[in-house]
N, C-alpha and C. Protein backbone atom coordinates (compact mmCIF):
# COMPACT_ATOMS: atom_id res chain seq x y z
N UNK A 1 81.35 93.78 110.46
CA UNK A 1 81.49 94.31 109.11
C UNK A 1 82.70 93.70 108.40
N UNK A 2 83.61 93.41 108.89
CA UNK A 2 84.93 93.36 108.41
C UNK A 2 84.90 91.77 108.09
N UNK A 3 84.30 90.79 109.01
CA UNK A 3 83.41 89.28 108.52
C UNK A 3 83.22 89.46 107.40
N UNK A 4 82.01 90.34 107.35
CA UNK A 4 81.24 90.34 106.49
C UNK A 4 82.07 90.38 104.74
N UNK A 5 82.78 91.16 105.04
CA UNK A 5 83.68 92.02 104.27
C UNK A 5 84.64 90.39 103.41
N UNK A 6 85.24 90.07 103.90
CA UNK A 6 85.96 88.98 104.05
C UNK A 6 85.41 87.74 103.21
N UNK A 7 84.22 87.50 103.88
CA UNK A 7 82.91 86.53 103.09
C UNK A 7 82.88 86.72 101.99
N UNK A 8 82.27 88.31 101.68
CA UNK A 8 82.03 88.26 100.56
C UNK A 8 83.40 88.67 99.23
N UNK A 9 84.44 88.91 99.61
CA UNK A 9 85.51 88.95 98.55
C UNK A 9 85.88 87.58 98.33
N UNK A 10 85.99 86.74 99.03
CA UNK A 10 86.08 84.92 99.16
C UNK A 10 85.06 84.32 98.08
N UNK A 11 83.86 84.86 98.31
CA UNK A 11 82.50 84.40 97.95
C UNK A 11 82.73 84.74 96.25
N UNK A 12 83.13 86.17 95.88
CA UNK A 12 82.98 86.66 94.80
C UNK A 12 84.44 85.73 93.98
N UNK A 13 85.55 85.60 94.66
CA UNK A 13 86.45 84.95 93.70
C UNK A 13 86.02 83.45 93.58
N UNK A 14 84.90 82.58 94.11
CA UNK A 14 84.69 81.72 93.61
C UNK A 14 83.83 81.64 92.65
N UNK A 15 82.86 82.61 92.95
CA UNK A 15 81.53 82.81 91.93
C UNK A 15 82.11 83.32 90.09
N UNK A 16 83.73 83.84 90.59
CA UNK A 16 84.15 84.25 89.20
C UNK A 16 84.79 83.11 88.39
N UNK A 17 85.43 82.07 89.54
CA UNK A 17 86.07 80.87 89.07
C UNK A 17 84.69 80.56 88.26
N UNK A 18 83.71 80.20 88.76
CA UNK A 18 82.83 78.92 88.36
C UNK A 18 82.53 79.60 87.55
N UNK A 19 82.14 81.24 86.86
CA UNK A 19 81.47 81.42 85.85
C UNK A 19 82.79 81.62 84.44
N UNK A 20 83.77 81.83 85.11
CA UNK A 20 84.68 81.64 83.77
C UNK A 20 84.88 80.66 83.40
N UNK A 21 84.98 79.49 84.46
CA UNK A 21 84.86 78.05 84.33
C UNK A 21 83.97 77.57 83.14
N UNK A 22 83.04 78.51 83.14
CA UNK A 22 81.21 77.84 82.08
C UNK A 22 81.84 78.13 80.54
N UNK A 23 82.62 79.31 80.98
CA UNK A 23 83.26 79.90 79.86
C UNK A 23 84.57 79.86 78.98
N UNK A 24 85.44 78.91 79.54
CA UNK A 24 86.46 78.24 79.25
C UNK A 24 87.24 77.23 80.49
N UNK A 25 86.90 75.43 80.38
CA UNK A 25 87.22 75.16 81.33
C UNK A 25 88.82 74.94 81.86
N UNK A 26 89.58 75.77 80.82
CA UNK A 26 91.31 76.03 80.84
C UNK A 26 91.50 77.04 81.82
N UNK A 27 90.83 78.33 81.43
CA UNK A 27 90.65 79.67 82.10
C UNK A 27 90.28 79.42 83.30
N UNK A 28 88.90 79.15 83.49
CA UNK A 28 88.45 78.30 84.87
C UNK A 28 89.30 77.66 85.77
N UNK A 29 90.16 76.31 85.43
CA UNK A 29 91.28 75.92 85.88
C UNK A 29 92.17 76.79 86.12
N UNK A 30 92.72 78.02 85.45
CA UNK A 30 93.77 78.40 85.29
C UNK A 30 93.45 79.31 87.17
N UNK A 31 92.30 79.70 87.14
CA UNK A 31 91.91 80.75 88.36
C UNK A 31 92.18 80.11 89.34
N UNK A 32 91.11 78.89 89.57
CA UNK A 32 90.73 78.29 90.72
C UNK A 32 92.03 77.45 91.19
N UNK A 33 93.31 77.24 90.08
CA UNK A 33 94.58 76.25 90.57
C UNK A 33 95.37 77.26 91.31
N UNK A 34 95.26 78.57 90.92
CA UNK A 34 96.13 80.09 91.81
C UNK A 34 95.60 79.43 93.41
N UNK A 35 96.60 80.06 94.23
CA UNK A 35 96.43 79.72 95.21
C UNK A 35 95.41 80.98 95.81
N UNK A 36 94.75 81.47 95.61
CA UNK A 36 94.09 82.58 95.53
C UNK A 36 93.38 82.46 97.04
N UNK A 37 92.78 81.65 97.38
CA UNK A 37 92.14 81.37 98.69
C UNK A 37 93.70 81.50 99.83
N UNK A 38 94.47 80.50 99.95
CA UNK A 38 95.88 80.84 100.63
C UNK A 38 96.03 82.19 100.94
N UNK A 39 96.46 82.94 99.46
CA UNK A 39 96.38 84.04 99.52
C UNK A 39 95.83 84.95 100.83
N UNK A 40 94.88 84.93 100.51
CA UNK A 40 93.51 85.64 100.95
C UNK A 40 93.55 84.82 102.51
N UNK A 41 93.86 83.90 102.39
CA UNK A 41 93.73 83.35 104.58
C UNK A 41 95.05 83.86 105.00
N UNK A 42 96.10 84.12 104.08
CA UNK A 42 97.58 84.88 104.64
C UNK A 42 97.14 86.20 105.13
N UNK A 43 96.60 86.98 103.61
CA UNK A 43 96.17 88.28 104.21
C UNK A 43 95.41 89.19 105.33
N UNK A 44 94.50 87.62 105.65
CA UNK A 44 93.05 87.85 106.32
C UNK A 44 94.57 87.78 107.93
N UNK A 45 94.76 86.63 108.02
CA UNK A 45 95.37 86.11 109.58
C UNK A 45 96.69 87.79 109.87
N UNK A 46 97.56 87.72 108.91
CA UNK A 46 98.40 88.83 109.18
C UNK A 46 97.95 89.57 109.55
N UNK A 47 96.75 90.55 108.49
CA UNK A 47 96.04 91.99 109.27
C UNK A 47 95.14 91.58 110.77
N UNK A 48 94.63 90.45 110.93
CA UNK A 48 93.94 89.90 112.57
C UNK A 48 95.32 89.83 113.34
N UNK A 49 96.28 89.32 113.07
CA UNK A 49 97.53 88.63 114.18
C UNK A 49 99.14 90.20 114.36
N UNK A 50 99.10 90.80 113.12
CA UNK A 50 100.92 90.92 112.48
C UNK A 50 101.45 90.17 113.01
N UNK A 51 101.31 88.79 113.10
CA UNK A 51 102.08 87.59 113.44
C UNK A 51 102.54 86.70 111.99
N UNK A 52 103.85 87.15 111.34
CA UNK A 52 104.46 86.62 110.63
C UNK A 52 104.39 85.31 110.94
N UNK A 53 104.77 84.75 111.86
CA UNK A 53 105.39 83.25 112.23
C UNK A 53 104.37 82.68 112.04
N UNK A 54 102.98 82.98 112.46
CA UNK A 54 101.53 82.52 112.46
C UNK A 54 101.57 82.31 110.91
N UNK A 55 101.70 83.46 109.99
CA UNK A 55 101.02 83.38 108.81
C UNK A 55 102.43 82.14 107.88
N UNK A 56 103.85 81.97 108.45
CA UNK A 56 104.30 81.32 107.92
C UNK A 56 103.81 79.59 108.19
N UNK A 57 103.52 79.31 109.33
CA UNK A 57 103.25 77.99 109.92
C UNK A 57 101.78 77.79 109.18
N UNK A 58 100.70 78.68 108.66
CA UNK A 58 99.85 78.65 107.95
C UNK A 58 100.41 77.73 106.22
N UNK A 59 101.43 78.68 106.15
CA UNK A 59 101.76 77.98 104.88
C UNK A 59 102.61 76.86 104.27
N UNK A 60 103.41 76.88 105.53
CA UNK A 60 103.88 75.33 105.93
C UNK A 60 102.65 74.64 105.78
N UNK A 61 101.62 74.65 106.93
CA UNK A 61 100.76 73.57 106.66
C UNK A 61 99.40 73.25 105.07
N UNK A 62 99.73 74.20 104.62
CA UNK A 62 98.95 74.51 103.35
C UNK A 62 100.00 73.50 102.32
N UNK A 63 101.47 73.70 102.76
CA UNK A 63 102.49 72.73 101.82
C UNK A 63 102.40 71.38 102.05
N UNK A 64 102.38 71.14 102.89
CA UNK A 64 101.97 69.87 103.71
C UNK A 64 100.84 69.36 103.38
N UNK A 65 99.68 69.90 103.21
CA UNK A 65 98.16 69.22 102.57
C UNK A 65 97.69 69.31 101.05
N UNK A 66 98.89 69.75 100.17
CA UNK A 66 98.73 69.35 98.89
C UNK A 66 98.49 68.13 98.84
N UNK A 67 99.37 67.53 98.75
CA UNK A 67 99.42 66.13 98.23
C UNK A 67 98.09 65.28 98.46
N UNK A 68 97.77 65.58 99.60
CA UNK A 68 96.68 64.55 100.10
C UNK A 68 95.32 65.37 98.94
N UNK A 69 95.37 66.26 98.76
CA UNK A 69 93.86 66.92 97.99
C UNK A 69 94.10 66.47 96.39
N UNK A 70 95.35 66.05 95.96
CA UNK A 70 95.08 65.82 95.00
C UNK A 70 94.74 64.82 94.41
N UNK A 71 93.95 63.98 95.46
CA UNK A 71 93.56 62.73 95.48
C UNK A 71 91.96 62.89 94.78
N UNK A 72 91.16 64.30 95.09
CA UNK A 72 90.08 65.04 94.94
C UNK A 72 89.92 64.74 93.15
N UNK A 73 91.05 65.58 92.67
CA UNK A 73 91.09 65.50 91.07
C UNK A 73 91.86 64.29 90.42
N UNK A 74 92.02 63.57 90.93
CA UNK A 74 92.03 62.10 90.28
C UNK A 74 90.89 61.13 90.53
N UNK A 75 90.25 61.71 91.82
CA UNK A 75 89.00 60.25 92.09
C UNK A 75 87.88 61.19 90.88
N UNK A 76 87.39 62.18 91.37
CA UNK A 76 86.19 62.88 91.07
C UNK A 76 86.62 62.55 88.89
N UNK A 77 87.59 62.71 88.28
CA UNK A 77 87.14 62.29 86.79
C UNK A 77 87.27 60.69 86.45
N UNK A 78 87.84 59.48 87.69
CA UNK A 78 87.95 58.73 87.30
C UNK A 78 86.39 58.23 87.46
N UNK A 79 85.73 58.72 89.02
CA UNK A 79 84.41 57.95 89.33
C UNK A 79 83.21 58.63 88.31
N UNK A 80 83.58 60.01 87.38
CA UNK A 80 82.35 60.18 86.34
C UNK A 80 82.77 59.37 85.31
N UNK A 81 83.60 58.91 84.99
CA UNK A 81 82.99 57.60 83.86
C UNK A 81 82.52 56.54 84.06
N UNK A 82 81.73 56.34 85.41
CA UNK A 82 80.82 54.98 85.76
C UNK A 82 80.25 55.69 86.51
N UNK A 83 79.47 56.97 86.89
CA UNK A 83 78.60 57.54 87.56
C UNK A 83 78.17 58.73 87.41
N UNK A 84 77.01 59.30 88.17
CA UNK A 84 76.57 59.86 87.96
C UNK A 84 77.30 61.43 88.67
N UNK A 85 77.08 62.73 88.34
CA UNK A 85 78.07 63.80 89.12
C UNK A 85 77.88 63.62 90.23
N UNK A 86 76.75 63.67 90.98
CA UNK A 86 76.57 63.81 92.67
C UNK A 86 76.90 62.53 93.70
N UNK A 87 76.45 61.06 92.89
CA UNK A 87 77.48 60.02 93.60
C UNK A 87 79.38 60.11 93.48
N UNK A 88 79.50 60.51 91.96
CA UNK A 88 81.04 60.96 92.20
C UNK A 88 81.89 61.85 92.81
N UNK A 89 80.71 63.02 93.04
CA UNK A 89 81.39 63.94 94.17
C UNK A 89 81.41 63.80 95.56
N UNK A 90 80.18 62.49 95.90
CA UNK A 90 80.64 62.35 97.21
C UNK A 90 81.44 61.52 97.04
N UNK A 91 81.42 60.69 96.08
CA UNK A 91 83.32 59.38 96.55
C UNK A 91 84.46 60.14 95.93
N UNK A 92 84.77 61.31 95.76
CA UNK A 92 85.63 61.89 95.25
C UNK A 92 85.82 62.54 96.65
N UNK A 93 84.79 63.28 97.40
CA UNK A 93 84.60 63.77 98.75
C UNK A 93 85.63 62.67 99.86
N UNK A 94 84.82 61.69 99.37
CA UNK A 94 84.96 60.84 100.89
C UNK A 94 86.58 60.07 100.47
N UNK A 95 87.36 59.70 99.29
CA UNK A 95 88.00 59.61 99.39
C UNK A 95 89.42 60.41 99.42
N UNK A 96 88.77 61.68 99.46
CA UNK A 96 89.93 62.81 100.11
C UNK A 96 89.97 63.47 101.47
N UNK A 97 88.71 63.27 102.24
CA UNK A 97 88.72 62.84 103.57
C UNK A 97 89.85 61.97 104.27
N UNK A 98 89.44 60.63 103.46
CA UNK A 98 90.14 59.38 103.93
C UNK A 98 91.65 59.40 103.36
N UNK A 99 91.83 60.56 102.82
CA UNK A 99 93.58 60.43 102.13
C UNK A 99 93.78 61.71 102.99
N UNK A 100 93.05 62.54 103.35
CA UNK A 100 93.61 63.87 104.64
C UNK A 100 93.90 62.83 105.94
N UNK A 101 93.24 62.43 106.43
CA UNK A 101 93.25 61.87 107.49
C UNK A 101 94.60 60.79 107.33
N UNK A 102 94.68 60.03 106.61
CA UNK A 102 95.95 59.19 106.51
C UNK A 102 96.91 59.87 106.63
N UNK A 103 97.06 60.86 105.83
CA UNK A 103 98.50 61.62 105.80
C UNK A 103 98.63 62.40 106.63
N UNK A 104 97.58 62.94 107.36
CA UNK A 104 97.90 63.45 108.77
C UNK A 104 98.25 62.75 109.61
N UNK A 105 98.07 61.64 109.74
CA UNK A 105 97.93 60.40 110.60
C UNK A 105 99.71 60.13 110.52
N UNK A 106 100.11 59.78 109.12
CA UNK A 106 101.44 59.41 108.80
C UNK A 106 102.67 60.42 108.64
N UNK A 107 101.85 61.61 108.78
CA UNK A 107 103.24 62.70 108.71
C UNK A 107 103.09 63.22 110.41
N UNK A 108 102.22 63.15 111.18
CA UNK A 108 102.33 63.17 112.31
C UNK A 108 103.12 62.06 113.37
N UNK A 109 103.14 60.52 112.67
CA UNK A 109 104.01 59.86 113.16
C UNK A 109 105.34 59.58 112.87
N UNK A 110 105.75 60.81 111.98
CA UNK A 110 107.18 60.94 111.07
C UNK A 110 107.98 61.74 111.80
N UNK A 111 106.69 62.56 112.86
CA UNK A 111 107.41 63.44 113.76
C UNK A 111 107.34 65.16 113.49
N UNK A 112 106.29 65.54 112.38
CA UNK A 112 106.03 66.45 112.53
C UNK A 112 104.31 66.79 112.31
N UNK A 113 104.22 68.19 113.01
CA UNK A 113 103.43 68.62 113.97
C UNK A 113 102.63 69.72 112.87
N UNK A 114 101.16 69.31 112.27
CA UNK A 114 100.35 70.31 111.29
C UNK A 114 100.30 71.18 112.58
């Protein structure tokens, strides 16, 4: 139940992003840029763990994988002005794959540990 529970409050704050989204794509932005999901995996792990340290090393590594995602919203509006949405979302996809993986790759050989 408590899955279940979880799913669907997750489920419902995206379904509200995308429909305010239809409805102003500032507003839309303004929701979906909140860290609102973070949020919500802090709250979820603390009440499963009361392991503070857990839920801080969570957000260490959440600080740590900005950078690489914002590779997502620079490919995905550069590749729709020469394509179509669903080829640009997978090379918008695949080249934030390939920029997670690098920077994991390169902040792991810097000496620290996602």
């Amino acid at each position: 139940m408590y899955l279940l529970l979880k799913a669907l409050l997750s489920g419902a704050i995206v379904a509200a992003a995308s429909e305010l989204a239809r409805r102003s794509s500032l507003l839309g932005a303004v929701l979906v840029s909140l860290p609102l999901l973070s949020v919500l995996a802090a709250v979820w792990l603390y009440r499963d763990t009361h392991d503070t340290d857990e839920v801080a090393a969570l957000s260490w590594s959440i600080l740590w994988l900005i950078p690489p995602s914002l590779v997502f919203f620079v490919a995905l509006p550069l590749a729709l002005r020469s394509l179509d949405f669903w080829p640009s979302l997978g090379l918008a996809c695949a080249a934030t794959a390939v920029s997670y993986a690098a920077w994991v790759g390169v902040v792991r050989l810097l000496g620290y540990d996602l």
